[in-house]
C-alpha atoms as a PDB file:
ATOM      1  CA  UNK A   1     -46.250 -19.406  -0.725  1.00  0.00           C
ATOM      2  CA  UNK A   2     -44.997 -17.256  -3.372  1.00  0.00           C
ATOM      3  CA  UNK A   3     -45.240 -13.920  -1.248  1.00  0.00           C
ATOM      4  CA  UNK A   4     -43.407 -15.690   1.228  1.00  0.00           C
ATOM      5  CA  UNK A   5     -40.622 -17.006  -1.106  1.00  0.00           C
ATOM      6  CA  UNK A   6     -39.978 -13.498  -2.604  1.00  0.00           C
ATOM      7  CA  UNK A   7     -40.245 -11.884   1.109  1.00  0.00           C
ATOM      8  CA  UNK A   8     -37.489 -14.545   2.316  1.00  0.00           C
ATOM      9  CA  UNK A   9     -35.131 -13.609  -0.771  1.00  0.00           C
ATOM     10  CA  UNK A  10     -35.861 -10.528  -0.372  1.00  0.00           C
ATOM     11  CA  UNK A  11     -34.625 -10.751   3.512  1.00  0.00           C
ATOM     12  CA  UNK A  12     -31.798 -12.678   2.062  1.00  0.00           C
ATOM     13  CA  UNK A  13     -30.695 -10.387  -0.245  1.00  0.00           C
ATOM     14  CA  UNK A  14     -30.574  -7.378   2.574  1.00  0.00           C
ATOM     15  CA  UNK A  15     -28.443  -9.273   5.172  1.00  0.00           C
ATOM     16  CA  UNK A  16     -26.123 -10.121   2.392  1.00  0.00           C
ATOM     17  CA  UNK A  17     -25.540  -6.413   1.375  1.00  0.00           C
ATOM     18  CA  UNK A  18     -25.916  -5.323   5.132  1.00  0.00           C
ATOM     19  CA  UNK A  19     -23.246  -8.325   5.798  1.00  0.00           C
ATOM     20  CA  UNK A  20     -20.890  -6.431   2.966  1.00  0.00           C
ATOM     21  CA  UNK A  21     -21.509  -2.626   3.957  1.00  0.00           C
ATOM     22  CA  UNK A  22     -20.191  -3.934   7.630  1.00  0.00           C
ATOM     23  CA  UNK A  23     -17.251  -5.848   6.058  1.00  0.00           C
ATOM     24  CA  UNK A  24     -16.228  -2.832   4.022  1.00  0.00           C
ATOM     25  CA  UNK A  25     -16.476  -0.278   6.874  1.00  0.00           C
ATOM     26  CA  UNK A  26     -14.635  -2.864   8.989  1.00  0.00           C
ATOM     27  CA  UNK A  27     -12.195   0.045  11.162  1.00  0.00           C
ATOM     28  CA  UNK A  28      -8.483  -0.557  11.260  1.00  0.00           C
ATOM     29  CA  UNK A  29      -7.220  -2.298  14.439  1.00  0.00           C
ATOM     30  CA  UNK A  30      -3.870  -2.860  15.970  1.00  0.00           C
ATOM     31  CA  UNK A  31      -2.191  -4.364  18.863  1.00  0.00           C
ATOM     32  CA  UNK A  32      -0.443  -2.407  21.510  1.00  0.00           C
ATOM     33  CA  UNK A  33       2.607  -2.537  22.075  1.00  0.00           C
ATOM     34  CA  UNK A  34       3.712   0.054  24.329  1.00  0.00           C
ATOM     35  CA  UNK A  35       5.160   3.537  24.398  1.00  0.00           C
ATOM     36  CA  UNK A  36       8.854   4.964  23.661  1.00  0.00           C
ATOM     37  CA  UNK A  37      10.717   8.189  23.712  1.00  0.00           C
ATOM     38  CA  UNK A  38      12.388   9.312  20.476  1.00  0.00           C
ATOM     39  CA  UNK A  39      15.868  10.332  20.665  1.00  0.00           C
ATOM     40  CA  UNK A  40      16.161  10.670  17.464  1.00  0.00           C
ATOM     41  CA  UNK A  41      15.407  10.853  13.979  1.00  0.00           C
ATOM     42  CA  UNK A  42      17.770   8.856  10.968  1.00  0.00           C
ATOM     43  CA  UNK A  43      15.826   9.030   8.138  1.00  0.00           C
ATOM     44  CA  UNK A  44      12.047   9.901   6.699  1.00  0.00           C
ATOM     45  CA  UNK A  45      10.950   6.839   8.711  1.00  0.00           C
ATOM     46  CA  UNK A  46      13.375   5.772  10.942  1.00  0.00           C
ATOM     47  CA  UNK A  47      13.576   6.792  14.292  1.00  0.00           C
ATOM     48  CA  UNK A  48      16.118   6.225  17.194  1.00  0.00           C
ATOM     49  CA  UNK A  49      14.461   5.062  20.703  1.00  0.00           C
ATOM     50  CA  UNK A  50      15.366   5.931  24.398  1.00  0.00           C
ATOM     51  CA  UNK A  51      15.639   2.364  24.784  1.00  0.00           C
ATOM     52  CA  UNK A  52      18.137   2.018  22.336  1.00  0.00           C
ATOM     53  CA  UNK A  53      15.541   0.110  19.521  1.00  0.00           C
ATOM     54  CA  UNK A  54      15.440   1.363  16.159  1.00  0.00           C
ATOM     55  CA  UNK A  55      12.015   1.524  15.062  1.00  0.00           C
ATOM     56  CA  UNK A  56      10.728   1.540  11.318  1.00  0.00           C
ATOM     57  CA  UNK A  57       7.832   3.382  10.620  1.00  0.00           C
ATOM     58  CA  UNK A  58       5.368   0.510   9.320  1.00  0.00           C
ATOM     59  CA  UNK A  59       3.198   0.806   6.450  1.00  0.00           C
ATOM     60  CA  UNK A  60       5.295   4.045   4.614  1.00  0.00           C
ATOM     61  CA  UNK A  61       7.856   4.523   2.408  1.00  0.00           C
ATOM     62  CA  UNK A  62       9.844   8.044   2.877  1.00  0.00           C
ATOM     63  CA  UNK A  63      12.853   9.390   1.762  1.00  0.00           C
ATOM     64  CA  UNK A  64      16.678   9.446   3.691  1.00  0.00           C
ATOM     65  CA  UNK A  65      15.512  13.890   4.151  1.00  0.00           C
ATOM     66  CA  UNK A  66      13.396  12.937   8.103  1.00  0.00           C
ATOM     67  CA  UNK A  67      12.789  17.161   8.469  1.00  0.00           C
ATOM     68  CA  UNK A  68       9.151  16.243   8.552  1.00  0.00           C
ATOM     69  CA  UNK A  69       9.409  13.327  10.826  1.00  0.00           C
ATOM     70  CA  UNK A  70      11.614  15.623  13.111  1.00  0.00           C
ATOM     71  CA  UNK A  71       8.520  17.993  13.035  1.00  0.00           C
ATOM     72  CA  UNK A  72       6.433  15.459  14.339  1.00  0.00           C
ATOM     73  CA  UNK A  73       8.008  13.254  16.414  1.00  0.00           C
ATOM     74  CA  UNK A  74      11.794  14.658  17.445  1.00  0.00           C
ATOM     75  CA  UNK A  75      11.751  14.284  21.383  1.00  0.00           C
ATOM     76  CA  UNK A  76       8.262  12.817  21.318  1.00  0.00           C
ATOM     77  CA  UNK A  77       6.916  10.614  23.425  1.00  0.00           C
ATOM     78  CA  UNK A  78       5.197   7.703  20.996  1.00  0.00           C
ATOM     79  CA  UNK A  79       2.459   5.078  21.698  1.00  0.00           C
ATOM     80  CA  UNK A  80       3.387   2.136  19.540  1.00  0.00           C
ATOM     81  CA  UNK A  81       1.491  -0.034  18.036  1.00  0.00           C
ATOM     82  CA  UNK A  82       1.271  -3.223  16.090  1.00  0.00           C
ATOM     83  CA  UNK A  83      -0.151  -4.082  12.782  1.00  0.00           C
ATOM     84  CA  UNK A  84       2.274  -7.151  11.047  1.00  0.00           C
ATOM     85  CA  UNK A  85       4.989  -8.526  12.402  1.00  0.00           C
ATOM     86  CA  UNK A  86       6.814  -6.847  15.451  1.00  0.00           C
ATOM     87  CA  UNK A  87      10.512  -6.959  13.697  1.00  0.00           C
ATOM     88  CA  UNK A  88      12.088  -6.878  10.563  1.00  0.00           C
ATOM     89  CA  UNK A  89      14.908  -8.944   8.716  1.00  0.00           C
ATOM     90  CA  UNK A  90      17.111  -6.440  10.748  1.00  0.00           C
ATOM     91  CA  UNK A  91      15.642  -6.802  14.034  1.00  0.00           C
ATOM     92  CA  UNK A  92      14.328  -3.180  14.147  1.00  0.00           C
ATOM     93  CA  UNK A  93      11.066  -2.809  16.028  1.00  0.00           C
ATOM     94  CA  UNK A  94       8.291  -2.040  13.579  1.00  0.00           C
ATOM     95  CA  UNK A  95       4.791  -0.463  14.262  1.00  0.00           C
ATOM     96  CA  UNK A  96       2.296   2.082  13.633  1.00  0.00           C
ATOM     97  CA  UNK A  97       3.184   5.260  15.930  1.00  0.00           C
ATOM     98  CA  UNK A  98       1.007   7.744  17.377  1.00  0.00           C
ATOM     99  CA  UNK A  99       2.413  11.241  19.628  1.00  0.00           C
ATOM    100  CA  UNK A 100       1.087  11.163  22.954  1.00  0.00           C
ATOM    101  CA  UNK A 101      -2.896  10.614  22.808  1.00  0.00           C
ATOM    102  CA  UNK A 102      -3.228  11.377  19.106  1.00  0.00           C
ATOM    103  CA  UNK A 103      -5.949   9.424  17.258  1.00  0.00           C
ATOM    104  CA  UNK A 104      -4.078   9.864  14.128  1.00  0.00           C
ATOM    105  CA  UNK A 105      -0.927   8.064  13.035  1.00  0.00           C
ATOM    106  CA  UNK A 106       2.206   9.652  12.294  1.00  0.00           C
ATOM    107  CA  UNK A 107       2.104   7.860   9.192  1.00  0.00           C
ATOM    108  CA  UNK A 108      -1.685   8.980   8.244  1.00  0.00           C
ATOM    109  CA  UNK A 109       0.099  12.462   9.257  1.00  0.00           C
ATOM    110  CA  UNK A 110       3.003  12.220   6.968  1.00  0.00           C
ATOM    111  CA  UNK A 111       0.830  10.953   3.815  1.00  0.00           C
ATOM    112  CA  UNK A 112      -1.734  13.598   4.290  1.00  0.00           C
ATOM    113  CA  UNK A 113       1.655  15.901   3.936  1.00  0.00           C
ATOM    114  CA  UNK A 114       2.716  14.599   1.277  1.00  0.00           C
ATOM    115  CA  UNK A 115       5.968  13.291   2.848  1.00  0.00           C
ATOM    116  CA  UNK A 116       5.522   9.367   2.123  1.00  0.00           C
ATOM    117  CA  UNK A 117       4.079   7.239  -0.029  1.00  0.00           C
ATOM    118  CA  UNK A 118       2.511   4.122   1.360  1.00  0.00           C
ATOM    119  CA  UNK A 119       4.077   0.918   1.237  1.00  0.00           C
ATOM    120  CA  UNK A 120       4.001  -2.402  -1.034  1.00  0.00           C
ATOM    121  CA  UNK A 121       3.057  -4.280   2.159  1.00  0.00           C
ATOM    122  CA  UNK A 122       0.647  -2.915   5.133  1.00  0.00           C
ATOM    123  CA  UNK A 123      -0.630  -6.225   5.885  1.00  0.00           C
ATOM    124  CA  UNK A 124      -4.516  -5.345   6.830  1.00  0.00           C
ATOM    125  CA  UNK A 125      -6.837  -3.736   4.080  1.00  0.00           C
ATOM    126  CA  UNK A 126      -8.916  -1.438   6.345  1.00  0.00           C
ATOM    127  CA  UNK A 127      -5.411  -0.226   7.208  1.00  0.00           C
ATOM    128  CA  UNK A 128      -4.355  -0.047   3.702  1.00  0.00           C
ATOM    129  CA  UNK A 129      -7.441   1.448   2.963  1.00  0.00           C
ATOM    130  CA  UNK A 130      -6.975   4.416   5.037  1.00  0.00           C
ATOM    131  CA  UNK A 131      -3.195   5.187   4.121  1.00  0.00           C
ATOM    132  CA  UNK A 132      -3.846   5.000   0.499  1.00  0.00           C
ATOM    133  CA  UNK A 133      -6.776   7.878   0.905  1.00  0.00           C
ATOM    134  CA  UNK A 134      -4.501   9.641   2.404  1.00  0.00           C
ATOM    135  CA  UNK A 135      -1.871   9.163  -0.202  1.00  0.00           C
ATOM    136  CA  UNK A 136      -4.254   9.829  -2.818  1.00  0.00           C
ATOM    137  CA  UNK A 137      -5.630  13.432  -1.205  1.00  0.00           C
ATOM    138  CA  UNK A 138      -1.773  14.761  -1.034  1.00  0.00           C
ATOM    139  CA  UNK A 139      -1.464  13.637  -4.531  1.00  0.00           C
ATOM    140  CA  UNK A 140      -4.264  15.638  -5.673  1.00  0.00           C
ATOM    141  CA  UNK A 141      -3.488  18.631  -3.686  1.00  0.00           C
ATOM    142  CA  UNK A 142       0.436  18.211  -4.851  1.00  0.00           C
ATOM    143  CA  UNK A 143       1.454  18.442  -1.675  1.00  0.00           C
ATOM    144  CA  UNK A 144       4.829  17.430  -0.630  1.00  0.00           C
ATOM    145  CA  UNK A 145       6.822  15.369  -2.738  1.00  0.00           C
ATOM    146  CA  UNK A 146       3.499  15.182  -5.130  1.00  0.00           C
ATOM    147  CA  UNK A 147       4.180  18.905  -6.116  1.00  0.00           C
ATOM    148  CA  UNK A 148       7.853  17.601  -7.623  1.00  0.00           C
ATOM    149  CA  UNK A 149       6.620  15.881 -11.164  1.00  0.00           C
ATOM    150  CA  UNK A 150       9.522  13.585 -10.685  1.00  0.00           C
ATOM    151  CA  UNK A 151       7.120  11.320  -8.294  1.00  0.00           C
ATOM    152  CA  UNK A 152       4.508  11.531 -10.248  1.00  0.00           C
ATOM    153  CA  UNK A 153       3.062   7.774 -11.051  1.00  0.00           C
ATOM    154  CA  UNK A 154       5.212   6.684 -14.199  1.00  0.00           C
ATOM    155  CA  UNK A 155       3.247   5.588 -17.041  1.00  0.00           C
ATOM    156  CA  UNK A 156       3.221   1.907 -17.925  1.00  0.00           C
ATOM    157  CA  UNK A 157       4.628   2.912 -21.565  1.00  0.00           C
ATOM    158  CA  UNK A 158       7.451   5.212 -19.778  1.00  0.00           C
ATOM    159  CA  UNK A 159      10.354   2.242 -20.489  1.00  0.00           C
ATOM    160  CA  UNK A 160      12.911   4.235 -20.112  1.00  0.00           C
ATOM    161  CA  UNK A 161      11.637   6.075 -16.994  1.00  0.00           C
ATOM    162  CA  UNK A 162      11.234   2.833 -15.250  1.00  0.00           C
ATOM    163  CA  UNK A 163      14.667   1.493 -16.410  1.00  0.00           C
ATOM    164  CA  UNK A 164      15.389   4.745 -14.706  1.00  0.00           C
ATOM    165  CA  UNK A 165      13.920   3.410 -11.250  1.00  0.00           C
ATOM    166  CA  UNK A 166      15.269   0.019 -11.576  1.00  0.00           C
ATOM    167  CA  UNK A 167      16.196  -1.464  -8.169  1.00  0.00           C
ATOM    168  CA  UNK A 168      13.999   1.402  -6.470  1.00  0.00           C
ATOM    169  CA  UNK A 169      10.235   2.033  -5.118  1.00  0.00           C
ATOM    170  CA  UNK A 170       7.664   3.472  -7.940  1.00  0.00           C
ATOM    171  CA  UNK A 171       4.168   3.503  -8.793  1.00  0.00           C
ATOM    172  CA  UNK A 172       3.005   2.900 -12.046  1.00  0.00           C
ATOM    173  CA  UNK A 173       0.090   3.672 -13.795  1.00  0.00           C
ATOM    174  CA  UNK A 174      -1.399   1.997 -17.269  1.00  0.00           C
ATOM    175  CA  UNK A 175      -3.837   0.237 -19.080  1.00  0.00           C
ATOM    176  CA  UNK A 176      -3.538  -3.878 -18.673  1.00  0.00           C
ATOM    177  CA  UNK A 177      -3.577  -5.266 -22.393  1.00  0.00           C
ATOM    178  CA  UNK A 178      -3.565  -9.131 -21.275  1.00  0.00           C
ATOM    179  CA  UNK A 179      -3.398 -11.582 -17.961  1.00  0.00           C
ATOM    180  CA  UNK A 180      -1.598 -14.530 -18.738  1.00  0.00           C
ATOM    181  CA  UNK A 181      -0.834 -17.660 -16.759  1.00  0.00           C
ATOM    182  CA  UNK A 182       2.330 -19.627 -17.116  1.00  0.00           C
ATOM    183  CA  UNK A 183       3.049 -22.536 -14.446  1.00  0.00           C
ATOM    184  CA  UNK A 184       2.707 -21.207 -10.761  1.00  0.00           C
ATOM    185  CA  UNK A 185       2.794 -17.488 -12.496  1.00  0.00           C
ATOM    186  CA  UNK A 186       0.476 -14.654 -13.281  1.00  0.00           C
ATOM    187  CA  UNK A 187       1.453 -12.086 -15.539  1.00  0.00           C
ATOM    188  CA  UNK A 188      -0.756  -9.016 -15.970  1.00  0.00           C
ATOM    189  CA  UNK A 189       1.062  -7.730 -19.055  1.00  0.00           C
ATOM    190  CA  UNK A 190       0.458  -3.823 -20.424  1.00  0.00           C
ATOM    191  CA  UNK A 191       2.641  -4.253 -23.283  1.00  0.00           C
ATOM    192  CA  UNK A 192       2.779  -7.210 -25.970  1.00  0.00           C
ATOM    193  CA  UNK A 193       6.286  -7.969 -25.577  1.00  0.00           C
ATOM    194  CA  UNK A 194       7.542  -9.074 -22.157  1.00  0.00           C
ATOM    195  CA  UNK A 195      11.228  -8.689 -23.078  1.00  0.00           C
ATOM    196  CA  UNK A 196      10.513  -5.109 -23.094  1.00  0.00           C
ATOM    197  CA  UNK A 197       7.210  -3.600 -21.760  1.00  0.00           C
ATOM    198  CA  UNK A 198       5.711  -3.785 -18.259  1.00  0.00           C
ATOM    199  CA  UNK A 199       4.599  -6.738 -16.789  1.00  0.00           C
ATOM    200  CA  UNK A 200       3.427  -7.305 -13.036  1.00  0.00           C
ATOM    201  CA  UNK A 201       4.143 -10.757 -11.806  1.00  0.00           C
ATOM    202  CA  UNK A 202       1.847 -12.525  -9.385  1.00  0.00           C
ATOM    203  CA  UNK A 203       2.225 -15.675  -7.639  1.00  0.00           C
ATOM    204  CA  UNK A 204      -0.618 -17.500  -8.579  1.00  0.00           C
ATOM    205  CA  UNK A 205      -1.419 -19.357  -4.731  1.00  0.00           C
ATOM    206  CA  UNK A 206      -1.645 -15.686  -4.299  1.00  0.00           C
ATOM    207  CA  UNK A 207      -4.591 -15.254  -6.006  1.00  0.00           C
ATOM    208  CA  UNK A 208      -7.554 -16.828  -4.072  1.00  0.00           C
ATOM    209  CA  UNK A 209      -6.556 -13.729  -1.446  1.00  0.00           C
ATOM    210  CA  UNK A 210      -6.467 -10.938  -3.914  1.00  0.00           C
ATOM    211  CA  UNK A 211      -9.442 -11.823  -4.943  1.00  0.00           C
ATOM    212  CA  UNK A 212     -11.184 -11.718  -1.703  1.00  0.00           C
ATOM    213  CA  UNK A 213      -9.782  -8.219  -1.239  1.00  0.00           C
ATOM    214  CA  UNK A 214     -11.311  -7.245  -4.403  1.00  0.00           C
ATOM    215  CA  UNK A 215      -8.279  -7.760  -6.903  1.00  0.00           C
ATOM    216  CA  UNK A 216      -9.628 -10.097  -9.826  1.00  0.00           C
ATOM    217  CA  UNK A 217      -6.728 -10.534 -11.774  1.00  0.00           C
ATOM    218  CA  UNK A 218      -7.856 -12.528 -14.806  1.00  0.00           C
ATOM    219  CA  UNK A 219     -10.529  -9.462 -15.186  1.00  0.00           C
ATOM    220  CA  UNK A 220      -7.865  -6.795 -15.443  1.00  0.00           C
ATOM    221  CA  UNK A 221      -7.971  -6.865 -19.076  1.00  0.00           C
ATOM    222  CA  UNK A 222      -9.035  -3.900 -20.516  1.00  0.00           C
ATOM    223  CA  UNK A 223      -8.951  -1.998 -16.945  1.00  0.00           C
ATOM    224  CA  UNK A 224      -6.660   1.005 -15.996  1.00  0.00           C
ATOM    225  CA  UNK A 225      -4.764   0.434 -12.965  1.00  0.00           C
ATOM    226  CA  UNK A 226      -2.002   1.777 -10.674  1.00  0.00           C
ATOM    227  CA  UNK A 227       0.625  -0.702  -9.281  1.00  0.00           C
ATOM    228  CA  UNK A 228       3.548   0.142  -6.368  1.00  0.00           C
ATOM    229  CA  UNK A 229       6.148  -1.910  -5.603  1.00  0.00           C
ATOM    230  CA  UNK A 230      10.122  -2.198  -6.433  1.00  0.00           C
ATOM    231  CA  UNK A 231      11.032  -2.098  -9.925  1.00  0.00           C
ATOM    232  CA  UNK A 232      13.182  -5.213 -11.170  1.00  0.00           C
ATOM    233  CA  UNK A 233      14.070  -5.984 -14.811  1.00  0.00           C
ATOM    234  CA  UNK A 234      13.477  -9.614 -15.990  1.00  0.00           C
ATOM    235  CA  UNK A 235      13.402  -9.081 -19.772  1.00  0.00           C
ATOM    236  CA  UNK A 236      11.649  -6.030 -19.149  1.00  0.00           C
ATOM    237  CA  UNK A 237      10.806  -3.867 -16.162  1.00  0.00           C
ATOM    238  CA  UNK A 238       8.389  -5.564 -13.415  1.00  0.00           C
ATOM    239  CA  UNK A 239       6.905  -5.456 -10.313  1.00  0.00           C
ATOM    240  CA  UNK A 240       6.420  -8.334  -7.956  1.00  0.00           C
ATOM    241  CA  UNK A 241       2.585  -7.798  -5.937  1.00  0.00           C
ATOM    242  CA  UNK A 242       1.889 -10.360  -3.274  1.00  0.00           C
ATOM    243  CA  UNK A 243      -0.382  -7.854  -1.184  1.00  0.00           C
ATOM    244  CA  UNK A 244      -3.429  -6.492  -2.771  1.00  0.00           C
ATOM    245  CA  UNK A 245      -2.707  -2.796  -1.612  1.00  0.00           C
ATOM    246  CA  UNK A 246      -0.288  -2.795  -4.601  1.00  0.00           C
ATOM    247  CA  UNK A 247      -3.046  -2.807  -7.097  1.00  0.00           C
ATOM    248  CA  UNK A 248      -5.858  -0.056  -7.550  1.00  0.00           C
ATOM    249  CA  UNK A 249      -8.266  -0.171  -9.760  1.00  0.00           C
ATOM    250  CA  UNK A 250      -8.817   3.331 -11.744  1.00  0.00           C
ATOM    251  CA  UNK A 251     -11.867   2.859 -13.578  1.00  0.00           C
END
């Protein structure tokens, strides 16, 4: 009975990890949504459509320069496809683009250039998963914009470099001193004074999700992490994270 006890955990304990090795290597899926001619190009992710649609380059941030998106995808003939919602605030179309039968994204393309950074909000972590490799490769490599030390992470202690990028997209890199809760609010503080130092604010319904993803927040303590998002100043400088792509863990 005993043998039989251990073999049945032991049987447990396998489909449990085999259960999480599939969940992790879950692939990133969209949803077509057809193809479009570019006519052309407004900014590092913006692109003008035969149609007359603007579409927004999901999943990226990129700069108003688009010479690299021109490189890829000037006069291109795009397969489009969906990963969030299908519009924005603006009503510009927004989706994951490929050219022609490519397997890889122009997105994936542009990070593993160095030309973009990925976004506060992808909206699938496979997906997110993927784009921040790619990220993170071009960073090493200082490629692109990584070889300009100006987008370089900013440290967490950098105040007046992130008073610097108030109002704008950054990442930010530091050591979390405390995690705090106060009402329907998380703060994961890296500085003891939240009039001045670096705070990220979390909703705290938010929480049950981040963790599944992997993002304990009341475990941060103690933990290096990097953070990307839009810098505001409440007191002192902070970023807002509702999706768990804008936290990784360091060590």
């Amino acid at each position: 009975m005993k043998r039989h006890s251990r073999r049945l955990v032991l049987l447990a304990a396998l489909g449990a990890l085999y259960a999480g090795n599939a969940a992790a290597q879950e692939p990133c899926t969209f949803a077509a949504i057809g193809t479009a001619a570019v006519t052309a190009v407004r900014d590092g992710r913006t692109l003008l459509l035969g149609d007359g649609r603007e579409l927004r380059l999901a999943g990226i941030e990129a700069g108003d320069d688009g010479g690299a998106l021109r490189a890829l995808a000037g006069g291109q003939s795009l397969r489009l496809e969906r990963l969030g919602p299908e519009q924005d605030r603006y009503g510009r179309l927004v989706a994951i683009a490929f050219v022609g039968d490519a397997l890889t994204s122009v997105q994936q393309i542009l990070l593993e250039q160095g030309h973009a950074r990925v976004s506060a909000r992808v909206g699938d972590k496979a997906c997110a998963n993927a784009l921040l490799a790619a990220e993170n490769a071009a960073r090493t490599a200082k490629r692109g914009l990584w070889a300009d030390p100006n987008f370089a992470p900013l440290s967490a202690e950098n105040l007046d470099g992130l008073a610097a990028v108030r109002g704008r997209f950054a990442l930010v890199e530091g050591k979390v001193l405390s995690v705090r809760e106060s009402g329907a609010t998380i703060y994961v503080n890296f500085g003891r004074r939240w009039t001045r130092d670096f705070t990220v604010i979390v909703s705290r319904r938010l929480e049950r999700g981040l963790a599944a993803a992997g993002i304990e927040l009341r475990s941060l303590a103690g933990r290096r992490v990097r953070v990307r998002g839009w810098v505001e100043q409440r007191g002192g400088p902070i970023i807002a994270a509702e999706a768990p792509e804008q936290i990784e863990l360091l060590n």
